[in-house]
C-alpha atoms as a PDB file:
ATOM      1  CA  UNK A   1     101.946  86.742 104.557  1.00  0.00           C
ATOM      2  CA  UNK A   2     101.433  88.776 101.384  1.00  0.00           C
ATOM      3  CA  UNK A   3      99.329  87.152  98.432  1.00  0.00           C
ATOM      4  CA  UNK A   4     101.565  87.887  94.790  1.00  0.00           C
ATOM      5  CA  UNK A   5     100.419  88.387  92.059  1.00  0.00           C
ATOM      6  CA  UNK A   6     102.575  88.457  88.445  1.00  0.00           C
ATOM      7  CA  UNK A   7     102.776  91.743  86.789  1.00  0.00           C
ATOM      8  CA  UNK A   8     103.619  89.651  83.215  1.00  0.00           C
ATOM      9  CA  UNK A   9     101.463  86.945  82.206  1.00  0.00           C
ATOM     10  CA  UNK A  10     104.496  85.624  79.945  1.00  0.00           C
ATOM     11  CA  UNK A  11     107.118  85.871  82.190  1.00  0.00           C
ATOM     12  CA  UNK A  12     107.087  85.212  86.423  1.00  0.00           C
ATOM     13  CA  UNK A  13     109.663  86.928  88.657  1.00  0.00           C
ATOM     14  CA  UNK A  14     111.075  83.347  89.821  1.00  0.00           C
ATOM     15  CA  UNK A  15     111.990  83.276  85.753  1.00  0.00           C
ATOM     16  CA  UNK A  16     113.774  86.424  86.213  1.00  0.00           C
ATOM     17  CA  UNK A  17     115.206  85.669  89.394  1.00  0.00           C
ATOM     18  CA  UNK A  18     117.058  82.732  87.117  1.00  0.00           C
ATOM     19  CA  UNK A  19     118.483  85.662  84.466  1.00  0.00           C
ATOM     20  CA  UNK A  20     121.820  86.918  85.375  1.00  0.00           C
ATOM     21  CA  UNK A  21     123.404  90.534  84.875  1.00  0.00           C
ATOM     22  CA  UNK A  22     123.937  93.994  86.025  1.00  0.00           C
ATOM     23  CA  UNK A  23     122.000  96.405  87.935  1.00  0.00           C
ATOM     24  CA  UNK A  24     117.815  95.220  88.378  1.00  0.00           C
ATOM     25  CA  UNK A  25     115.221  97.524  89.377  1.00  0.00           C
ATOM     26  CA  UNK A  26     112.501  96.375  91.367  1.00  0.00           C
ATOM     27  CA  UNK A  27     109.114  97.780  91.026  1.00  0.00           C
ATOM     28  CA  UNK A  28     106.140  96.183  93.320  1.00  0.00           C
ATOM     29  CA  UNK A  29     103.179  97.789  93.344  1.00  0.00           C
ATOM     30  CA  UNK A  30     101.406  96.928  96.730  1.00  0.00           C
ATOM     31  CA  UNK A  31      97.724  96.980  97.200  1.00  0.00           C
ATOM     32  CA  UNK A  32      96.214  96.856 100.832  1.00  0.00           C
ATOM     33  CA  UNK A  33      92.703  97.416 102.450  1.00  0.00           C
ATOM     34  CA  UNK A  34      92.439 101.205 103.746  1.00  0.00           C
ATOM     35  CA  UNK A  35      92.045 100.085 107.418  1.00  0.00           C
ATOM     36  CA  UNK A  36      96.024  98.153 107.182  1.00  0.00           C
ATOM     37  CA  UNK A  37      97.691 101.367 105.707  1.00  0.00           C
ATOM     38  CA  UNK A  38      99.279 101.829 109.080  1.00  0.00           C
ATOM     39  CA  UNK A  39     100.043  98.271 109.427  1.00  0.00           C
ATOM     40  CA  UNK A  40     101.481  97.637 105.967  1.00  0.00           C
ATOM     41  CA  UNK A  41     103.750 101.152 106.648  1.00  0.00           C
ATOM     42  CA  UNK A  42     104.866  99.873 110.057  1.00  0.00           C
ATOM     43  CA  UNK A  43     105.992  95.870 107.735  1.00  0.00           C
ATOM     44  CA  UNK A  44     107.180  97.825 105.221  1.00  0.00           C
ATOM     45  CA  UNK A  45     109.667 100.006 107.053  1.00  0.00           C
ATOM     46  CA  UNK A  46     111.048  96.798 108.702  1.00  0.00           C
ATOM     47  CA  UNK A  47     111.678  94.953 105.699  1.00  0.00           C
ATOM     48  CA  UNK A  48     113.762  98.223 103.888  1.00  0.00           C
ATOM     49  CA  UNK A  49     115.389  98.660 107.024  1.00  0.00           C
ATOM     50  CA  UNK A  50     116.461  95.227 106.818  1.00  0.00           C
ATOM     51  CA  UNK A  51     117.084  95.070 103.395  1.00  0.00           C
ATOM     52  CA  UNK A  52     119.289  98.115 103.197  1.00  0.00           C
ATOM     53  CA  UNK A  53     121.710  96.034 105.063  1.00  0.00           C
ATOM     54  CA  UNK A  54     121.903  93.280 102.538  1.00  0.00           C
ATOM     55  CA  UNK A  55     124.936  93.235  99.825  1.00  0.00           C
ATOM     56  CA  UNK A  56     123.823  94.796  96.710  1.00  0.00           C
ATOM     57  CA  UNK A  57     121.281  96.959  97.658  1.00  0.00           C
ATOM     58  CA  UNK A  58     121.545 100.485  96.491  1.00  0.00           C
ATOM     59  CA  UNK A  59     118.192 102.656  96.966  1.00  0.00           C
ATOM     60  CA  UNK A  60     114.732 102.206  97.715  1.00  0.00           C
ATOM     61  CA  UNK A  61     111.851 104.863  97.670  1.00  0.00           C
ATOM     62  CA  UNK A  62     107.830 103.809  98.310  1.00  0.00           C
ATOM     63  CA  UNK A  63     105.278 105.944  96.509  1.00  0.00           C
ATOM     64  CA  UNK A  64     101.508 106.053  97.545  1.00  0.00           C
ATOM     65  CA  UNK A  65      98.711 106.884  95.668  1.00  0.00           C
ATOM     66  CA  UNK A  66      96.948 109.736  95.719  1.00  0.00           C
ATOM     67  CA  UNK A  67      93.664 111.307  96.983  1.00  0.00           C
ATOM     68  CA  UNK A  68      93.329 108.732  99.979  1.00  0.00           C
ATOM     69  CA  UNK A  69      94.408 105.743  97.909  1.00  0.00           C
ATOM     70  CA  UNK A  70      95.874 102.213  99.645  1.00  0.00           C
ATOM     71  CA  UNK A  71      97.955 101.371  96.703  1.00  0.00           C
ATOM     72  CA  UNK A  72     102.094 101.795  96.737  1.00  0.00           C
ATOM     73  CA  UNK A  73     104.581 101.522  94.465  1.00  0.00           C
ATOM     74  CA  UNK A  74     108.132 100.177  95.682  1.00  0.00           C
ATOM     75  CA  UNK A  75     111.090 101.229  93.581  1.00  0.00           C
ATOM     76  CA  UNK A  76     114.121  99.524  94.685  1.00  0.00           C
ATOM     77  CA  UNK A  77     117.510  99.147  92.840  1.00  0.00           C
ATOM     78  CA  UNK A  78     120.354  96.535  93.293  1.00  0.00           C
ATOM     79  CA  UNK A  79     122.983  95.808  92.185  1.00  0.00           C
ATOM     80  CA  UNK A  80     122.581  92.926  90.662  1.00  0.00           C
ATOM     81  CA  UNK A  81     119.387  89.913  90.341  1.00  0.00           C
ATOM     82  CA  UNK A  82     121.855  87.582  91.876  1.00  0.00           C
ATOM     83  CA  UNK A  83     121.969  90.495  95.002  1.00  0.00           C
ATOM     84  CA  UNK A  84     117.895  90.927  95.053  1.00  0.00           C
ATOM     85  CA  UNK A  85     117.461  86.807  94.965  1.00  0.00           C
ATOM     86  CA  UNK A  86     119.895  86.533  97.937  1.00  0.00           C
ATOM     87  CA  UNK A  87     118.402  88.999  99.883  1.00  0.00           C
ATOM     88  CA  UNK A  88     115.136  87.988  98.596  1.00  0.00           C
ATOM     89  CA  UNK A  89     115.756  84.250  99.903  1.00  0.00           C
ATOM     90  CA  UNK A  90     117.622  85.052 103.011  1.00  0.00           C
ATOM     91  CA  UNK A  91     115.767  84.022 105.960  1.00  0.00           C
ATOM     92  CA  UNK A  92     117.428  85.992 108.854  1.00  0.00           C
ATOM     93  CA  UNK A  93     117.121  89.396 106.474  1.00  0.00           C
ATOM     94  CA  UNK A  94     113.548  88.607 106.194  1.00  0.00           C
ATOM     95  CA  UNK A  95     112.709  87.276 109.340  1.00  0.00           C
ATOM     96  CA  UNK A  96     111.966  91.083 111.148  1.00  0.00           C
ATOM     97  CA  UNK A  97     109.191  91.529 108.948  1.00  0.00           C
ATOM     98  CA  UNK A  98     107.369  88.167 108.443  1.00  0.00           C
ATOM     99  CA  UNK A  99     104.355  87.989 110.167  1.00  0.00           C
ATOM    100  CA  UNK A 100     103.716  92.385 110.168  1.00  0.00           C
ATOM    101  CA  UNK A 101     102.528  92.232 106.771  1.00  0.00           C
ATOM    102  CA  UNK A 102      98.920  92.398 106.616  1.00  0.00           C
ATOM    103  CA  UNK A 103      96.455  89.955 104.854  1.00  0.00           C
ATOM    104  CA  UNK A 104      94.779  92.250 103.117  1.00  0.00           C
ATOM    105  CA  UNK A 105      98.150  92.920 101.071  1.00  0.00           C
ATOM    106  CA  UNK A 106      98.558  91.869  97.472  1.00  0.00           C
ATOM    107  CA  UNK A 107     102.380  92.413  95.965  1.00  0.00           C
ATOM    108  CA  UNK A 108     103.157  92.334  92.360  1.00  0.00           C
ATOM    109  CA  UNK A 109     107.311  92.580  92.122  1.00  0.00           C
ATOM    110  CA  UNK A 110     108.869  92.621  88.794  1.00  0.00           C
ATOM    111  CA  UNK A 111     112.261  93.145  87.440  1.00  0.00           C
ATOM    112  CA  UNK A 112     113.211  95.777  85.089  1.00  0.00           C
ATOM    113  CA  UNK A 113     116.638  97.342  83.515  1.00  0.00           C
ATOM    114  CA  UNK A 114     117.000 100.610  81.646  1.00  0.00           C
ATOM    115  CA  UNK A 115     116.113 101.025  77.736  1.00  0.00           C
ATOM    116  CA  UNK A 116     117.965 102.650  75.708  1.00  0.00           C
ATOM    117  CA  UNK A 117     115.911 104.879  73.294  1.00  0.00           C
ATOM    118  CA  UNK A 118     118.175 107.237  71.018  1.00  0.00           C
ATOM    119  CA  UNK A 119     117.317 111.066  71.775  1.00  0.00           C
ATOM    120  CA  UNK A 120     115.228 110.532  74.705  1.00  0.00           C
ATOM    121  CA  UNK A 121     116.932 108.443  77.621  1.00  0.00           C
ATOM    122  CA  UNK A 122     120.230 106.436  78.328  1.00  0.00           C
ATOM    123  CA  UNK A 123     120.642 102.818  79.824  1.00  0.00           C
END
């Protein structure tokens, strides 16, 4: 079971979990001991499998860090929060991967939408 950590002090996920809307993106960034790369890899690729089946999912792509580091980055976008807290809470979607994860992991999910900044990028 992963430990989580918040990525905002002021505001949790289960707080944005509550907010409804259009299209989230999920970023997690994912820290694990060097020795459970493999292991963490193996969970991971489980879980998107499993979660690509879920209504509302639309992409997912998992970055690693550079120059031997055992920290990721998982961007995944749905649909909707309402889409990410179902999958999120359903059991039999997240059954395949519970218990692969290794201890060593700390998560830190967040929510995010697109900004709008005139000139420079779109929402």
């Amino acid at each position: 079971m992963p430990n989580f950590a918040e990525l905002d002090r002021n505001v949790t996920l289960t707080q944005q979990l509550d907010e409804e809307g259009g299209a989230v993106t999920l970023v997690n960034i994912l820290i694990v001991d060097p020795a459970d790369v493999d292991q963490f890899l193996e969970a991971w690729s489980t879980d998107a499998r499993m979660m690509r089946t879920q209504p509302g999912f639309i992409s997912t792509q998992l970055y690693q860090g550079i120059a031997g580091s055992s920290s990721f980055l998982n961007h995944a976008v749905w649909q909707s929060t309402r889409h990410y807290r179902e999958a999120r809470t359903n059991d039999k979607a997240r059954a395949g991967a519970r218990g692969l994860y290794p201890a060593s992991l700390v998560a830190t999910p967040h929510l995010f939408r697109a900004v709008e900044v005139p000139g420079i990028c779109v929402a």
